[in-house]
Protein backbone atom coordinates (compact mmCIF):
# COMPACT_ATOMS: atom_id res chain seq x y z
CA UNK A 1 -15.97 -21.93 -18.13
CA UNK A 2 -13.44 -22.79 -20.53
CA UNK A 3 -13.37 -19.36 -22.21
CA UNK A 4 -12.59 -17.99 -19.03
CA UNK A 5 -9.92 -19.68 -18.00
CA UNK A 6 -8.19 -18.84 -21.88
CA UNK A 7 -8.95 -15.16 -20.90
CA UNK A 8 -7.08 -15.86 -17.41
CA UNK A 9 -4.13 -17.13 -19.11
CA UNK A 10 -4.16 -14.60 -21.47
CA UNK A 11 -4.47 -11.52 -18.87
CA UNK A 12 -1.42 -13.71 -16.56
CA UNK A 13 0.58 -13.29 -19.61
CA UNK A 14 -0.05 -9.85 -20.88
CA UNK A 15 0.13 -8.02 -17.60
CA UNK A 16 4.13 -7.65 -17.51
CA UNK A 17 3.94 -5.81 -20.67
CA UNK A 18 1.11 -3.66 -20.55
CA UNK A 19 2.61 -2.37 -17.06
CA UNK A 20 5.57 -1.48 -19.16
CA UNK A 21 4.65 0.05 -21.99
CA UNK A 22 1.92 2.49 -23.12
CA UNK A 23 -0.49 2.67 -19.52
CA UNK A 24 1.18 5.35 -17.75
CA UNK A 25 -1.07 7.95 -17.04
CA UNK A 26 1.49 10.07 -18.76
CA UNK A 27 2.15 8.14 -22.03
CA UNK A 28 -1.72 9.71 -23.09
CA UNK A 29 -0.04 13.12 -22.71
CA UNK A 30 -1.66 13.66 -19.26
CA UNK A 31 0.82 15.86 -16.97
CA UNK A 32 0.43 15.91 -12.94
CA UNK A 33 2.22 18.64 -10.85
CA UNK A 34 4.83 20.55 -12.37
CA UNK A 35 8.09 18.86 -11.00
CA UNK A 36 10.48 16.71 -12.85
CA UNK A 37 10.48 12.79 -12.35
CA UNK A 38 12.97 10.55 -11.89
CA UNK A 39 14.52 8.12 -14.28
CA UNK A 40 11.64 5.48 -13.87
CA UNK A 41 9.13 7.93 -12.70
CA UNK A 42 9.01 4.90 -9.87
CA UNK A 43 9.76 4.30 -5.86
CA UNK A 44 12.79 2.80 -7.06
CA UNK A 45 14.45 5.91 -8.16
CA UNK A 46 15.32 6.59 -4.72
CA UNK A 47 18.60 4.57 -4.41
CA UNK A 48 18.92 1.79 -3.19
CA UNK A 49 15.36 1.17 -2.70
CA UNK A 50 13.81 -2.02 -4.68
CA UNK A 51 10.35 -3.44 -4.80
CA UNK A 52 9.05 -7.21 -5.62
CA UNK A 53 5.74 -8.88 -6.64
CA UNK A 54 4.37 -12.33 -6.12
CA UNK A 55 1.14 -12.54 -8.10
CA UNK A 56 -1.36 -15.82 -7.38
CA UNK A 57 -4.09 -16.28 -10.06
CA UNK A 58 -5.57 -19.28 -9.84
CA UNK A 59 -8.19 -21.07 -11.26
CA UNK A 60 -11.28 -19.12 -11.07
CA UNK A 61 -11.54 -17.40 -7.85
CA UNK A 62 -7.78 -16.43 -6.62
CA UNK A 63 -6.68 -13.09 -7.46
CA UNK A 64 -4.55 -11.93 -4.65
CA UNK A 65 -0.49 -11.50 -3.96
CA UNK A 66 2.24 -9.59 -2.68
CA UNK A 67 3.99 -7.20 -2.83
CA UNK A 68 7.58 -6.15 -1.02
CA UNK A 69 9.08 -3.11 -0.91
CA UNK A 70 12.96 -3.26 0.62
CA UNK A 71 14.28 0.43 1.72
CA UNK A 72 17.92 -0.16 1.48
CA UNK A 73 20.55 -3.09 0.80
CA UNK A 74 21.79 -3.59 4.34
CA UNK A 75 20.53 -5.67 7.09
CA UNK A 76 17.29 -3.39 7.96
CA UNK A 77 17.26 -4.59 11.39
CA UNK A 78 20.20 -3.25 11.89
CA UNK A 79 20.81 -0.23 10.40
CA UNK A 80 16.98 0.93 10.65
CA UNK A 81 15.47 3.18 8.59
CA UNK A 82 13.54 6.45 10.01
CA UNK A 83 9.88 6.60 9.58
CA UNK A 84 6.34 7.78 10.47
CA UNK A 85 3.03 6.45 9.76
CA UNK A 86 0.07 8.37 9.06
CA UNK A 87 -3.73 7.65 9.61
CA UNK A 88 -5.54 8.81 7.06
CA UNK A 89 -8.87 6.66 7.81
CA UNK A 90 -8.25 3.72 10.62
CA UNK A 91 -10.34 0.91 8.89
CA UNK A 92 -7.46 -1.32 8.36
CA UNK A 93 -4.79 -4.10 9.68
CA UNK A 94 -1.77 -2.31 8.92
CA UNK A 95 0.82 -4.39 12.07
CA UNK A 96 3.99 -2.96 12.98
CA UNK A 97 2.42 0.92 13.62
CA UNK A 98 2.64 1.33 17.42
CA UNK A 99 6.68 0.61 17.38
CA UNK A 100 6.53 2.81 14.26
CA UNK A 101 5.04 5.62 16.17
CA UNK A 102 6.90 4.53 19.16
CA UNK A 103 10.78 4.78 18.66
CA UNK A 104 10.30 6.19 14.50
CA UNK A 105 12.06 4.11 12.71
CA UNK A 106 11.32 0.60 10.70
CA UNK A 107 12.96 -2.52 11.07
CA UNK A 108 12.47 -5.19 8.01
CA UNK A 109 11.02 -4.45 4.74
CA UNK A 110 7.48 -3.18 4.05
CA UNK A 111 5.02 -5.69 2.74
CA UNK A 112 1.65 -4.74 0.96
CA UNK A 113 -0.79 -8.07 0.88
CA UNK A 114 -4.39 -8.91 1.02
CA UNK A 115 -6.46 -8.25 5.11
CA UNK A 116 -6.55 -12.22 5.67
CA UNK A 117 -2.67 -12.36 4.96
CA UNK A 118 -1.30 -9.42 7.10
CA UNK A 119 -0.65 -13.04 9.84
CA UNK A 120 0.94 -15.06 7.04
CA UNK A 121 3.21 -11.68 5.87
CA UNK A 122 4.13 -11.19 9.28
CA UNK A 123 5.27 -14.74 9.72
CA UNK A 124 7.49 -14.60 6.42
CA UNK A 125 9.23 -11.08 7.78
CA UNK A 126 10.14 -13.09 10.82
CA UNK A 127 11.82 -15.56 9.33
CA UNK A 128 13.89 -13.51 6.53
CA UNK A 129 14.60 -11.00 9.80
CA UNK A 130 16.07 -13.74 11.60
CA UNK A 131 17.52 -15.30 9.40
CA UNK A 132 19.91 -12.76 8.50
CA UNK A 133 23.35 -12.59 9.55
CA UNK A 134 24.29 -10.70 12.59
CA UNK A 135 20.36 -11.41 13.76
CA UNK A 136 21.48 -14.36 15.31
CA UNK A 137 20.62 -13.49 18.76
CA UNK A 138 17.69 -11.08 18.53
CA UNK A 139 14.26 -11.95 20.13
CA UNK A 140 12.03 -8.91 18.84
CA UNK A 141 10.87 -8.33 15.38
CA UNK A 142 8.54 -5.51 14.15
CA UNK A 143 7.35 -6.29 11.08
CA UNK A 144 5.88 -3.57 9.08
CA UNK A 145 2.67 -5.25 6.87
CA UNK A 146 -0.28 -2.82 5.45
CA UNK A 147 -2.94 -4.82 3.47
CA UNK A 148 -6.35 -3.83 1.74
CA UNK A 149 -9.02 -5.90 1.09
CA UNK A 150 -9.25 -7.75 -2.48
CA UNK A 151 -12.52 -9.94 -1.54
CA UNK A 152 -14.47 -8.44 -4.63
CA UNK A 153 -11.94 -10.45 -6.95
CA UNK A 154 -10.57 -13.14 -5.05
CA UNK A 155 -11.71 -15.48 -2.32
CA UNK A 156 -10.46 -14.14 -0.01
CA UNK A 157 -11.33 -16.47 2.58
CA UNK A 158 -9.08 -19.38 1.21
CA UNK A 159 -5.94 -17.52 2.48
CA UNK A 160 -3.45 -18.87 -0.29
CA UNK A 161 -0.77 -15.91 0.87
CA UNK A 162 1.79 -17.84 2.43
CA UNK A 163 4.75 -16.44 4.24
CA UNK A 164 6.92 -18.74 1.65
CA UNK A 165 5.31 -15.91 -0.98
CA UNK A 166 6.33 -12.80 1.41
CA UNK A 167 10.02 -14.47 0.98
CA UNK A 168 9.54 -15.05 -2.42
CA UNK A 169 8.44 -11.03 -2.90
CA UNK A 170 11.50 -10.05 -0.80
CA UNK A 171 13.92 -12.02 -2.37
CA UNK A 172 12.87 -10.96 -6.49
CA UNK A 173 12.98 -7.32 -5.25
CA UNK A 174 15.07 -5.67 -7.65
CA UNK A 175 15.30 -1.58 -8.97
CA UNK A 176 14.94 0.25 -12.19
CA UNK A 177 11.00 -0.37 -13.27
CA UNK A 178 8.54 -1.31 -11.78
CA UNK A 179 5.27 -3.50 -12.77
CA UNK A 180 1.99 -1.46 -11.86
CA UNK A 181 -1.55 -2.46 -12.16
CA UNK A 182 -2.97 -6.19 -11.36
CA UNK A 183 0.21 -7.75 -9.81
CA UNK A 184 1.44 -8.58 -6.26
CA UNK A 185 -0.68 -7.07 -4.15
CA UNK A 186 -2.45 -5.42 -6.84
CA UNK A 187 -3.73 -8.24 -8.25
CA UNK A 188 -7.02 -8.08 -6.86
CA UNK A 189 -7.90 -4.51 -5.91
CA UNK A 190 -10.92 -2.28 -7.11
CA UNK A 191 -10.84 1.77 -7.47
CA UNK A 192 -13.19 3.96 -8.25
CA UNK A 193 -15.42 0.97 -9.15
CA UNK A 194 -12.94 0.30 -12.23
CA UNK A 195 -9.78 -2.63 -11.62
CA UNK A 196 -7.32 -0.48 -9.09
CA UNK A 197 -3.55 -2.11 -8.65
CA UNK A 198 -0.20 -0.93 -7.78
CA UNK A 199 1.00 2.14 -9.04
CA UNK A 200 4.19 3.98 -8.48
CA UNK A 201 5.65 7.93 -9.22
CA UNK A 202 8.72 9.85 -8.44
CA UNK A 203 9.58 13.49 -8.47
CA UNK A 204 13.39 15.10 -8.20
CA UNK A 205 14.16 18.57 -6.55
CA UNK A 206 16.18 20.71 -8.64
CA UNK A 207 19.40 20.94 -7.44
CA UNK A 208 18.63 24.82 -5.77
CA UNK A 209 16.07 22.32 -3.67
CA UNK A 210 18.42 20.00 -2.74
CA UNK A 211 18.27 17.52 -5.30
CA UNK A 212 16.78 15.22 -3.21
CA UNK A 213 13.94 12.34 -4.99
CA UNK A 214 10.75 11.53 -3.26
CA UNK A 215 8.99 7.99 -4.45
CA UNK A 216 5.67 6.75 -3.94
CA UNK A 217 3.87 3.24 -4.43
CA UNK A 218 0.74 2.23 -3.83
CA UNK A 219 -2.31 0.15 -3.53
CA UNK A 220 -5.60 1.31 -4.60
CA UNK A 221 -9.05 -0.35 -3.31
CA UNK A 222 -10.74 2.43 -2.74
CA UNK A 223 -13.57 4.75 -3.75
CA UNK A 224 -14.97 8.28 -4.12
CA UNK A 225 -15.53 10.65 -7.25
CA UNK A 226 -12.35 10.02 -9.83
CA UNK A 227 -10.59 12.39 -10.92
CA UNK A 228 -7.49 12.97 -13.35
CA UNK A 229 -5.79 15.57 -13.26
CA UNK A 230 -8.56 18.26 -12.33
CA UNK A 231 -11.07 16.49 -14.68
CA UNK A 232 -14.19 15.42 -12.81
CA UNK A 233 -14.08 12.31 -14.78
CA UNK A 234 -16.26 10.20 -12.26
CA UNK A 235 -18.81 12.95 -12.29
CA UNK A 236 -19.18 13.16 -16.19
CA UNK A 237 -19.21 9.95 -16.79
CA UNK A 238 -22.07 9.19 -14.00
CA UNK A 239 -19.97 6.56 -12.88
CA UNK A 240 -18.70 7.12 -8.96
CA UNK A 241 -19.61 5.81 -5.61
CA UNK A 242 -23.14 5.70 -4.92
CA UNK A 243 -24.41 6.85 -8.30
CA UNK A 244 -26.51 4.38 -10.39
CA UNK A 245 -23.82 2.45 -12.15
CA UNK A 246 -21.72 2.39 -9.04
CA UNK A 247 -24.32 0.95 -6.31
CA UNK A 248 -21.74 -0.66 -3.42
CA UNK A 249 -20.27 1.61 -1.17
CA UNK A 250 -16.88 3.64 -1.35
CA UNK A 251 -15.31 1.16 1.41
CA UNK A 252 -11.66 -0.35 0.17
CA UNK A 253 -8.67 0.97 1.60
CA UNK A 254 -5.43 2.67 0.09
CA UNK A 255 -2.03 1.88 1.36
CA UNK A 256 0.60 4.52 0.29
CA UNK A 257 4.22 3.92 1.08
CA UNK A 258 6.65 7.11 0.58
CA UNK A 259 10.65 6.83 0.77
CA UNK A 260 13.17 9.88 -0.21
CA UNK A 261 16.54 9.99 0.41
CA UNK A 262 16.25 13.46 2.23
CA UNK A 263 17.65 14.04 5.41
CA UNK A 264 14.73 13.70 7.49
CA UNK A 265 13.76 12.32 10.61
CA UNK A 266 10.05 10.95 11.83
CA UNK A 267 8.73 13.92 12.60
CA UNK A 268 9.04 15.42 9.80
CA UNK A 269 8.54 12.08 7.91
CA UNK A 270 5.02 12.22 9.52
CA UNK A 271 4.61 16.16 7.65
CA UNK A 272 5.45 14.37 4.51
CA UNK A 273 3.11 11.30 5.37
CA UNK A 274 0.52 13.61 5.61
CA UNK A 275 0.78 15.82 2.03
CA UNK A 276 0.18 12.02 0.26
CA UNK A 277 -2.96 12.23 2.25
CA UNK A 278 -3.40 15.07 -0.20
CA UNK A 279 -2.47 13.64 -3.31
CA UNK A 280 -5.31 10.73 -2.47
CA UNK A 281 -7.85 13.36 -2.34
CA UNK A 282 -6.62 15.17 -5.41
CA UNK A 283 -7.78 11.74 -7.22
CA UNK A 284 -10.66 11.79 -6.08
CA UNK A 285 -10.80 9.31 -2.64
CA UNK A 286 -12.93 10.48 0.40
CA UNK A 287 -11.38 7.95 2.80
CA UNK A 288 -14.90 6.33 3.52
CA UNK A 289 -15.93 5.04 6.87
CA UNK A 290 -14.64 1.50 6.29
CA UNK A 291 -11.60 2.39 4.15
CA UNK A 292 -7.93 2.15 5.46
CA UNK A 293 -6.04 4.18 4.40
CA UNK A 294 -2.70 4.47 5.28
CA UNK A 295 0.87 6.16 4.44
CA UNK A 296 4.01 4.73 5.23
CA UNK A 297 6.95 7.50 5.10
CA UNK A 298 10.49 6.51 5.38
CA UNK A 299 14.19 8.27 4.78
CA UNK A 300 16.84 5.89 3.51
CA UNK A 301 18.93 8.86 3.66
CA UNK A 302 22.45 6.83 4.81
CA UNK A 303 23.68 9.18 7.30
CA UNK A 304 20.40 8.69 9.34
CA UNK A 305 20.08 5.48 9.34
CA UNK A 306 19.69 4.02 13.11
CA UNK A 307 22.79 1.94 14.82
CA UNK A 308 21.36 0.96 17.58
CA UNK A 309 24.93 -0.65 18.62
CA UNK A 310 25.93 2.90 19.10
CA UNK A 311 25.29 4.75 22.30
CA UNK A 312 24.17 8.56 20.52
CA UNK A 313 22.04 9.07 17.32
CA UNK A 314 23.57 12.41 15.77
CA UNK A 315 21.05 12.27 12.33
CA UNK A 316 21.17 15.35 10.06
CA UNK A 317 18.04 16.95 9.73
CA UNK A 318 16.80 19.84 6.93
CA UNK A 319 15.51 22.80 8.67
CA UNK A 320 11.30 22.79 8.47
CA UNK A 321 11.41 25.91 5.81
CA UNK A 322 13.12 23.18 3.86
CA UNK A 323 10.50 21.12 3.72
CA UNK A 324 7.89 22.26 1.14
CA UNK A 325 9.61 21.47 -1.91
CA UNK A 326 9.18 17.85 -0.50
CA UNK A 327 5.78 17.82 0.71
CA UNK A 328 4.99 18.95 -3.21
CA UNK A 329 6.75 16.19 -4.21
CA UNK A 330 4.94 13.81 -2.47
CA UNK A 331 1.45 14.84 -3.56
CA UNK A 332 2.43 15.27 -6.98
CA UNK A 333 3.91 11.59 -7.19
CA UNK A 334 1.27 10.47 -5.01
CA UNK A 335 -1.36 11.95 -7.19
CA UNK A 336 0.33 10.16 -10.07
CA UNK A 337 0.93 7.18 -8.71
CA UNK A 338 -3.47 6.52 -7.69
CA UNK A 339 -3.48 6.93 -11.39
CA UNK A 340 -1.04 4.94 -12.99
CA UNK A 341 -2.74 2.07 -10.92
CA UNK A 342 -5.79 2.55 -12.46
CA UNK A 343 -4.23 3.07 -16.52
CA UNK A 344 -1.63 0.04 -15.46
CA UNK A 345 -4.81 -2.37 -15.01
CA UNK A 346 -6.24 -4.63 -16.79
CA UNK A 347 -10.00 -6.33 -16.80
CA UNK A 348 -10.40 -9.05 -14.63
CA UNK A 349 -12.67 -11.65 -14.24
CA UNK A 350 -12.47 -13.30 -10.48
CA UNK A 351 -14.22 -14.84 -7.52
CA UNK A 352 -17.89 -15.84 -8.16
CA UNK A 353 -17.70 -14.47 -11.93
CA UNK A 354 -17.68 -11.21 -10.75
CA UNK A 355 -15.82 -8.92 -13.81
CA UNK A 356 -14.32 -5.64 -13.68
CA UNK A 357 -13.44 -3.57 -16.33
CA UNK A 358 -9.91 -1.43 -16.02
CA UNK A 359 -10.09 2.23 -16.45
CA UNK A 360 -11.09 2.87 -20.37
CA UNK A 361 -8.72 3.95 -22.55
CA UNK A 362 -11.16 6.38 -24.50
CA UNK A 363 -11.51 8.33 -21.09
CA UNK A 364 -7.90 9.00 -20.84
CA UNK A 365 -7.27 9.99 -24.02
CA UNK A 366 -10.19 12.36 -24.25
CA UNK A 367 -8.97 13.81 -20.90
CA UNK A 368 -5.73 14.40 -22.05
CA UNK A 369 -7.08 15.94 -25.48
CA UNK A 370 -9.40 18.05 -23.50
CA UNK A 371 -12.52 16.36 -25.32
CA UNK A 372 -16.05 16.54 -23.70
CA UNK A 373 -17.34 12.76 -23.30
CA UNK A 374 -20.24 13.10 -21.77
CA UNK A 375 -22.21 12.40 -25.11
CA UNK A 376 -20.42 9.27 -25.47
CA UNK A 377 -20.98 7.08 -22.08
CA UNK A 378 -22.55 4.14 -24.32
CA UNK A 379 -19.10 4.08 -26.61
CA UNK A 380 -16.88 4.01 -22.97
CA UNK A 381 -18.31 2.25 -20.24
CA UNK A 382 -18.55 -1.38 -21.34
């Protein structure tokens, strides 16, 4: 027990740096979609929009955490932020969608935890809604919290998220990069029977387009037949839901949260909600019976957000044949993003001594080279 509990340290440590440095999907030479990204190639290159992790590894069986991600700057309750949710597969806990579909817009920041924390994450929005100024006097709070369920790493059951953590997440939110794979609420996902995480993308119009950036985070616990750009790489390896290395089921859940700073309103937010839809299949996800899986689409562009002190809402909207360049966007950066969660990760040992091994290496550089592995399963799956 002692080794693992050195290997815990060790993975606690390491995790900030392999997220940065050489396990993005693209640093192996791998390409998705043919539009540029932005600066980051993260959700945060839409501006103003910033994203924080609380990770909790503890002792043997924790693996769980949070993770927040904050539109704009402002007070989000009031000057809300346009939005649509779509339903991909309904197996989930996501709280805050009937307002969302409702009056299409969001009111406090978007939280991403475990299923038994979506109460506890709810309880922490209230309190940082209320307890910013100018909220003084409101009595209604719609708090926005998707979740997936991380009980094949962590213990689910203990319920360690508390909404202390969801301030916490909110409050080290910050732009520029982002950590991806086994942090916040991340830390204790599965995809594709290989360690899943967070994972973000971003693609930017060309000016003649508009100019306008579309991000995407998410977080992947889900299953299906993986694949990376085009390659069938579940299939060749013999390793995908329901084959004989892979014997549980494909249920997990994906939560996908898109922002652009187009000048859009919900219902064509919900159009773009529904292209990420695409980009999860593109990687391979079937959106199994007992799978949530979810996509949160928002606008943070300024002129629309929502004054509800004011008696008309005059938003700008782009005319519908406007719109394709952005639904590309989001399924390429969607796309990208399922797979930097998986090349972000890192082996993890959790609850009950239950280990799984991250996405290897060897299969994403032989993808990328265009090698044939199928020879070679003994040398790549541990």
């Amino acid at each position: 027990m002692r080794i693992i509990r050195f290997t815990l340290i060790v993975i606690t440590v390491a995790i900030p740096f392999i997220s940065f440095s050489q396990n993005r999907v693209r640093d192996y030479g791998i390409s998705v979609g043919v539009l540029k990204s932005g600066e980051n190639n993260a959700i945060t290159d839409v501006p103003g929009v910033k994203v924080g992790h609380v990770t909790l590894i503890e002792g043997e069986n924790i693996r769980t955490g949070v993770t927040a991600i904050v539109p704009h700057d402002g007070n989000i309750f009031r000057n809300k932020v346009p939005a649509s949710i779509f339903v991909g597969n309904g197996f989930g806990k996501l709280a805050g969608y009937t307002q969302v579909r409702e009056l299409g817009n969001i009111e406090t920041p978007v939280i991403l935890t475990n299923t038994m924390s979506v109460a506890a994450a709810l309880d922490g929005l209230i309190s940082y809604t209320l307890a910013q100024p100018g909220n003084e006097n409101i009595a209604s709070v719609n708090g926005v919290v998707g979740e997936t369920n991380d009980g094949g790493l962590n213990d689910i059951r203990a319920r360690v998220v508390k909404p202390q953590h969801i301030l916490d997440a909110i409050n080290k939110a910050k732009d520029g990069v982002v950590e991806e794979g086994a942090v916040g609420a991340g830390t204790g996902t599965i995809c594709f029977g290989f360690k899943g995480g967070i994972g973000t993308s971003s693609r930017v119009l060309p000016k003649s387009l508009g100019g306008y950036t579309v991000g995407v985070l998410v977080q992947t616990n889900y299953g299906g037949v993986l694949e990376i750009a085009g390659v069938p790489v579940g299939k060749m390896l013999g390793n995908y839901s329901y084959s004989k290395n892979i014997m549980q089921d494909v249920d997990g859940s994906c939560m996908i949260v898109v922002i652009t700073d187009a000048p859009v309103t919900s219902r064509n937010l919900e159009r773009i909600a529904k292209r990420a839809f695409m980009g999860l299949a593109k990687s391979g996800g079937i959106a199994s019976n007992g799978s949530g899986d979810y996509i949160i689409a928002m606008s943070v562009a300024k002129e629309n957000l929502i004054d509800e002190s004011k008696s008309f809402y005059t938003p700008t909207e782009l005319q519908n044949d406007s719109m394709s360049p952005l639904f590309m966007a989001t399924i390429e950066a969607t796309e990208e993003a399922l797979l930097n969660s998986l090349t972000a990760a890192v082996t993890m040992t959790g609850y009950k001594g239950r280990r799984v091994e991250r996405l290897p290496e060897e299969v994403v550089k032989r993808v990328s080279s265009g090698m044939d592995f199928r020879d070679h399963l003994i040398d790549i799956i541990p």
